[in-house]
Structures are given as structure tokens and as C-alpha cells.
C-alpha atoms as a PDB file:
ATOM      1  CA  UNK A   1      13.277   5.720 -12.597  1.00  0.00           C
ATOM      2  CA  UNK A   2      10.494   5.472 -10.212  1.00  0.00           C
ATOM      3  CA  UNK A   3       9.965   8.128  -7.240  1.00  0.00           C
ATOM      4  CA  UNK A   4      10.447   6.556  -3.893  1.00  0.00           C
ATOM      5  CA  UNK A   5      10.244   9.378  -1.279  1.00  0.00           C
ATOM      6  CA  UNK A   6      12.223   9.165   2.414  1.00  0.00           C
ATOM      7  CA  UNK A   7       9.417   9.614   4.483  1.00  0.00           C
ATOM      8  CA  UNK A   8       7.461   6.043   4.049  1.00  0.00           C
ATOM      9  CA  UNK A   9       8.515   2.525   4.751  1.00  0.00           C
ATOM     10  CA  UNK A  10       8.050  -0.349   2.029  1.00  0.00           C
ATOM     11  CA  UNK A  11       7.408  -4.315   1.811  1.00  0.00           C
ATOM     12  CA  UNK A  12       9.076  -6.598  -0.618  1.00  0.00           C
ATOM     13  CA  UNK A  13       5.342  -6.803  -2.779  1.00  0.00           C
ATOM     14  CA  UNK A  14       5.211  -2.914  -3.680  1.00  0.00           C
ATOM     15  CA  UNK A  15       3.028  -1.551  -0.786  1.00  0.00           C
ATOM     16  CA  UNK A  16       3.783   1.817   0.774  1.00  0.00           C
ATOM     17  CA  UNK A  17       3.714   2.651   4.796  1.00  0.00           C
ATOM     18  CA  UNK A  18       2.975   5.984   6.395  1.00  0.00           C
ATOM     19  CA  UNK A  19       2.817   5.950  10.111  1.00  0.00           C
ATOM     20  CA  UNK A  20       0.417   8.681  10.875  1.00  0.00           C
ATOM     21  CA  UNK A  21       0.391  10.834  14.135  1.00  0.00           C
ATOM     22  CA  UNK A  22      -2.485   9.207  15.717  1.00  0.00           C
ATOM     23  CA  UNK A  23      -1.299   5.758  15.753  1.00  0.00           C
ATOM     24  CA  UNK A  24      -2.219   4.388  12.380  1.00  0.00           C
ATOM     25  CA  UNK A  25      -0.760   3.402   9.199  1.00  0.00           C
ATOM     26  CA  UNK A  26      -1.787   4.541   6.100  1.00  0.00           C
ATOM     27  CA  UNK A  27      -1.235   1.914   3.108  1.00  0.00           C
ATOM     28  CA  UNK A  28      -0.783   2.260  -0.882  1.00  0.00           C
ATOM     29  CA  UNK A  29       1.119   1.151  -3.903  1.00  0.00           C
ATOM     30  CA  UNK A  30       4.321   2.696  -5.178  1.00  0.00           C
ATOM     31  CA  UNK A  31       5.199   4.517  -8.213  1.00  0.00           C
ATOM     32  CA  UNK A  32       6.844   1.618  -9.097  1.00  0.00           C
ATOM     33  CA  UNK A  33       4.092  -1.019  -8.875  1.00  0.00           C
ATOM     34  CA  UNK A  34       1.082   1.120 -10.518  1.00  0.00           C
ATOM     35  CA  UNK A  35       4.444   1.523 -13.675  1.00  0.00           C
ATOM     36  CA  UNK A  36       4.514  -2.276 -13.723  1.00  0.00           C
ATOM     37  CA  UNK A  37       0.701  -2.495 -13.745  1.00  0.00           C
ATOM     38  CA  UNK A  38       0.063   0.654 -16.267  1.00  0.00           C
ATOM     39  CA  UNK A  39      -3.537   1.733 -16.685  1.00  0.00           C
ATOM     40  CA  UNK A  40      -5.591   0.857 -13.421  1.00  0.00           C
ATOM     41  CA  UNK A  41      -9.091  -0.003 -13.905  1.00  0.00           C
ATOM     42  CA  UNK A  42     -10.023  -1.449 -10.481  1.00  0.00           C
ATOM     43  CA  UNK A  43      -9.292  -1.677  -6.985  1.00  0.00           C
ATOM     44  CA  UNK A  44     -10.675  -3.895  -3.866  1.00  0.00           C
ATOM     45  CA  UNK A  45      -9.969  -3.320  -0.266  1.00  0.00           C
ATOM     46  CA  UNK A  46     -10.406  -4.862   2.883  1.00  0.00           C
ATOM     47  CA  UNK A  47     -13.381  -4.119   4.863  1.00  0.00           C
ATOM     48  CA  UNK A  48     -13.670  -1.694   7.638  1.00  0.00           C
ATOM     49  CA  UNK A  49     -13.103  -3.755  11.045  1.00  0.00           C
ATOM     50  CA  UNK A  50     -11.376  -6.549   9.396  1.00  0.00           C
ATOM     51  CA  UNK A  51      -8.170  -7.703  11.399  1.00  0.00           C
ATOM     52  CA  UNK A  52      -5.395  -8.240   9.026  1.00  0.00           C
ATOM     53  CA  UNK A  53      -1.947  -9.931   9.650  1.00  0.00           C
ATOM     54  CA  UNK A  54       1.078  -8.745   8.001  1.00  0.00           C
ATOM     55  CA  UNK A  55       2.159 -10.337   4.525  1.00  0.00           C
ATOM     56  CA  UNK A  56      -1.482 -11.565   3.981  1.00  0.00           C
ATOM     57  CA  UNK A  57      -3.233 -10.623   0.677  1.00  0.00           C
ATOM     58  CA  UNK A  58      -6.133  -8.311   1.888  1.00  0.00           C
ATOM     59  CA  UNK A  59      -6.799  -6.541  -1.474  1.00  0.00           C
ATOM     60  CA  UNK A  60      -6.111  -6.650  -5.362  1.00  0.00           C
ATOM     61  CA  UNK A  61      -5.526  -3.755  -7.947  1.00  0.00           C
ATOM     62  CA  UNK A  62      -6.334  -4.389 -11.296  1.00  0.00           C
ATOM     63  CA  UNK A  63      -4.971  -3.032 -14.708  1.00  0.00           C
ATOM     64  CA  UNK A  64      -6.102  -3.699 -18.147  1.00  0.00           C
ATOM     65  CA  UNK A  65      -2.890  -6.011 -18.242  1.00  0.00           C
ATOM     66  CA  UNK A  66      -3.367  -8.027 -14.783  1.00  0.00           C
ATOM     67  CA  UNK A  67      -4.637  -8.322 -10.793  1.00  0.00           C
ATOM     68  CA  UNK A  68      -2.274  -8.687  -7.914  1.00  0.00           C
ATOM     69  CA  UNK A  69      -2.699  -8.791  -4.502  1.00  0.00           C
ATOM     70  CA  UNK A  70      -2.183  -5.837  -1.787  1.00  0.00           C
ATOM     71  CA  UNK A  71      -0.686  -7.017   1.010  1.00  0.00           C
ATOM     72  CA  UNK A  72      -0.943  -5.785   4.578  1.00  0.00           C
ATOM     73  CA  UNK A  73       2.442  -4.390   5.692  1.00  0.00           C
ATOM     74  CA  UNK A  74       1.398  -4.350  10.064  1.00  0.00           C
ATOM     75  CA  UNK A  75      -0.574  -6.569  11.304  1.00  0.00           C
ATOM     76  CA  UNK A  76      -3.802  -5.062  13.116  1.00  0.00           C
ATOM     77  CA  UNK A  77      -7.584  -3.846  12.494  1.00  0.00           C
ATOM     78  CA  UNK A  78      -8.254  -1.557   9.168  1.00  0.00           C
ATOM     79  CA  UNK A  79     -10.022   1.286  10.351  1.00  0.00           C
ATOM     80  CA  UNK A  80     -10.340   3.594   7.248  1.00  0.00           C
ATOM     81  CA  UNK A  81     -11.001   2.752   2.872  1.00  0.00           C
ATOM     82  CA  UNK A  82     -10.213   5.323   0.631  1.00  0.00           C
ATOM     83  CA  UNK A  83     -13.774   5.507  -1.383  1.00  0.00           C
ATOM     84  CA  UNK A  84     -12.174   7.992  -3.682  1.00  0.00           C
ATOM     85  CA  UNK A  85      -9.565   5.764  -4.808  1.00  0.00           C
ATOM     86  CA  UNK A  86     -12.074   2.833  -5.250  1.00  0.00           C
ATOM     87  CA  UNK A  87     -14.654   5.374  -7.242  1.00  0.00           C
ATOM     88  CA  UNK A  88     -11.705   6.716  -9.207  1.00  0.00           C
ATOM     89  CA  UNK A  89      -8.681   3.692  -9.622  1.00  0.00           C
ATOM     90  CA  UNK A  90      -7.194   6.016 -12.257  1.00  0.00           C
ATOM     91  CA  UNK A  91      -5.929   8.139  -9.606  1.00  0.00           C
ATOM     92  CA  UNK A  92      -3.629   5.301  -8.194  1.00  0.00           C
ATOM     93  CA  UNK A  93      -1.176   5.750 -11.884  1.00  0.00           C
ATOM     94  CA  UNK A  94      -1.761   9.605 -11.385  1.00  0.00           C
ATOM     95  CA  UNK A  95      -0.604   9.648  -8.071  1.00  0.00           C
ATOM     96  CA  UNK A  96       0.359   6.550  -6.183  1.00  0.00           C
ATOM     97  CA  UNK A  97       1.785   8.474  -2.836  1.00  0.00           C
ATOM     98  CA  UNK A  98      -0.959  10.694  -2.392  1.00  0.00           C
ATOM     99  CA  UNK A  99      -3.852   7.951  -3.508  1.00  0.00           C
ATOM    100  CA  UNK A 100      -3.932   5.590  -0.118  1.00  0.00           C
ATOM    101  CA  UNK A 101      -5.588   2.564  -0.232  1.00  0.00           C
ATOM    102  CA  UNK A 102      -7.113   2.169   3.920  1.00  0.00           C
ATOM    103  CA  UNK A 103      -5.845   2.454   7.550  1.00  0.00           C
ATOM    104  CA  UNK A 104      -4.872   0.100   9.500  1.00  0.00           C
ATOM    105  CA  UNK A 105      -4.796   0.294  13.414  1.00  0.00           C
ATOM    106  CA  UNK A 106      -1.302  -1.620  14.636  1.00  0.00           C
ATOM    107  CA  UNK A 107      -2.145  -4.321  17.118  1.00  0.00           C
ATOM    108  CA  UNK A 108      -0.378  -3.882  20.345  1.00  0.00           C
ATOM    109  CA  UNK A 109       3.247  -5.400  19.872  1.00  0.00           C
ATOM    110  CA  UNK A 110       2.608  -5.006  15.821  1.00  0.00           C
ATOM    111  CA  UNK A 111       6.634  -4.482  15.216  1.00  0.00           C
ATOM    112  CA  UNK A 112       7.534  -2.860  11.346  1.00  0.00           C
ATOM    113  CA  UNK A 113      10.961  -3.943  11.360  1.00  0.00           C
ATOM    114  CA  UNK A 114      10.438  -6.721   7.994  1.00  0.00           C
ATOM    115  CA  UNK A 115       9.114  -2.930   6.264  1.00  0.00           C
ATOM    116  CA  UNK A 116      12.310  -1.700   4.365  1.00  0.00           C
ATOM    117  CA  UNK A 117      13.424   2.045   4.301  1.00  0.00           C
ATOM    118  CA  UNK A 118      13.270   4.118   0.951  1.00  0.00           C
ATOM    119  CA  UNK A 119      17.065   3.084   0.409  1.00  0.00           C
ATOM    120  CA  UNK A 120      16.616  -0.914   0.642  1.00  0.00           C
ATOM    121  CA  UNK A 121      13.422  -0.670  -1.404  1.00  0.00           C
ATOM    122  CA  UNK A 122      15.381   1.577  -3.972  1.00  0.00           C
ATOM    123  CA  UNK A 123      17.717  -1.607  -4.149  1.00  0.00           C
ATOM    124  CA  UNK A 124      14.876  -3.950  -4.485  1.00  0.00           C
ATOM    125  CA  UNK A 125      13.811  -2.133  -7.556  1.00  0.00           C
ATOM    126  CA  UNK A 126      16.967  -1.576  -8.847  1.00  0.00           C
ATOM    127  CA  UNK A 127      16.811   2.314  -9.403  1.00  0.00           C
END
């Protein structure tokens, strides 16, 4: 069963959302996703200024068993990378909610309402 805590929104493609107090959202995989990739060996994210539009590809994680994609869940300007996570990919299977990927600044009008809420993405995975 993976851990899917209340407090974050979700997309369909395994990203987590945290809407932080100063306006921006911080992005990640779940528990579930870094399970289905097992041992992480590399990660690539966007670079800092780079406007990205929800549901595009703007990163990839890579295991020792495959690479997929990290998709932006709000559309908007990524203001922050996580070097630590880049320097130290392991830490994603250690600890997927507390190893963020990078910030993004929502553009004005950027609406989350396509991100799901801990219960529909517990459906999604079926747990």
C-alpha cells in the first residue's frame, strides 16, 4: 500500500502538489511512482526561469529499470530546483514527500482543478 498523505494534490502521471504559503507550488513524485520505478539513479529538472504549461513533460527520473517523464501539474514559471535531490536521486525512494523536485510560480489565472485530491488519486492507484 503506498502512503498518500491529505495535505497535497495529485495528477493522473504520479506527480505530487504542495501549494506553499507564498504563492508557489512545490512539485515531486509519490510513494507510489518511485515503488513502480524502484532504485533511482537519476533525475533531470527544468531550468530555473523556464515557463512550463500544465501536463507538459518538463523532467525525467530514472531507475535502473526505466525513465519517465515529470510532468508539470500548474502551469507557470519554475522558480526553485532541488540540487539535493539531483546530487542525491536515492533520496527520492527514501523519501518521495519530503524529496521535492522544483517550484513553480502559478501564472495568473493558473486554475488546479484537473489536480485530484488524496482520495481520487488513492482510487487511481487502487489502494
Amino acid at each position: 500500500m503506498s502512503l498518500v498523505p491529505q495535505d497535497l494534490k495529485y495528477t493522473n502521471d504520479h506527480e505530487w502538489a504542495r501549494f506553499e504559503a507564498d504563492g508557489t507550488v512545490m512539485v515531486g513524485i509519490t510513494d507510489y511512482a518511485q515503488k513502480q520505478l524502484g532504485d533511482i539513479v537519476f533525475v533531470e529538472v527544468p531550468m530555473l526561469g523556464k515557463k512550463v504549461e500544465a501536463g507538459e513533460p518538463v523532467g525525467t527520473v530514472e531507475s535502473v529499470k526505466s525513465v519517465t517523464d515529470v510532468y508539470a501539474p500548474v502551469s507557470g514559471e519554475v522558480t526553485l530546483v532541488n540540487q539535493d535531490v539531483i546530487e542525491q536521486s536515492e533520496d527520492l525512494n527514501d523519501d518521495p514527500y519530503g524529496s521535492w523536485l522544483f517550484k513553480i510560480k502559478p501564472g495568473e489565472g493558473t486554475a488546479a482543478e484537473r489536480l485530484l485530491s488524496a482520495g481520487e488519486y488513492t482510487k487511481l492507484i487502487g489502494d
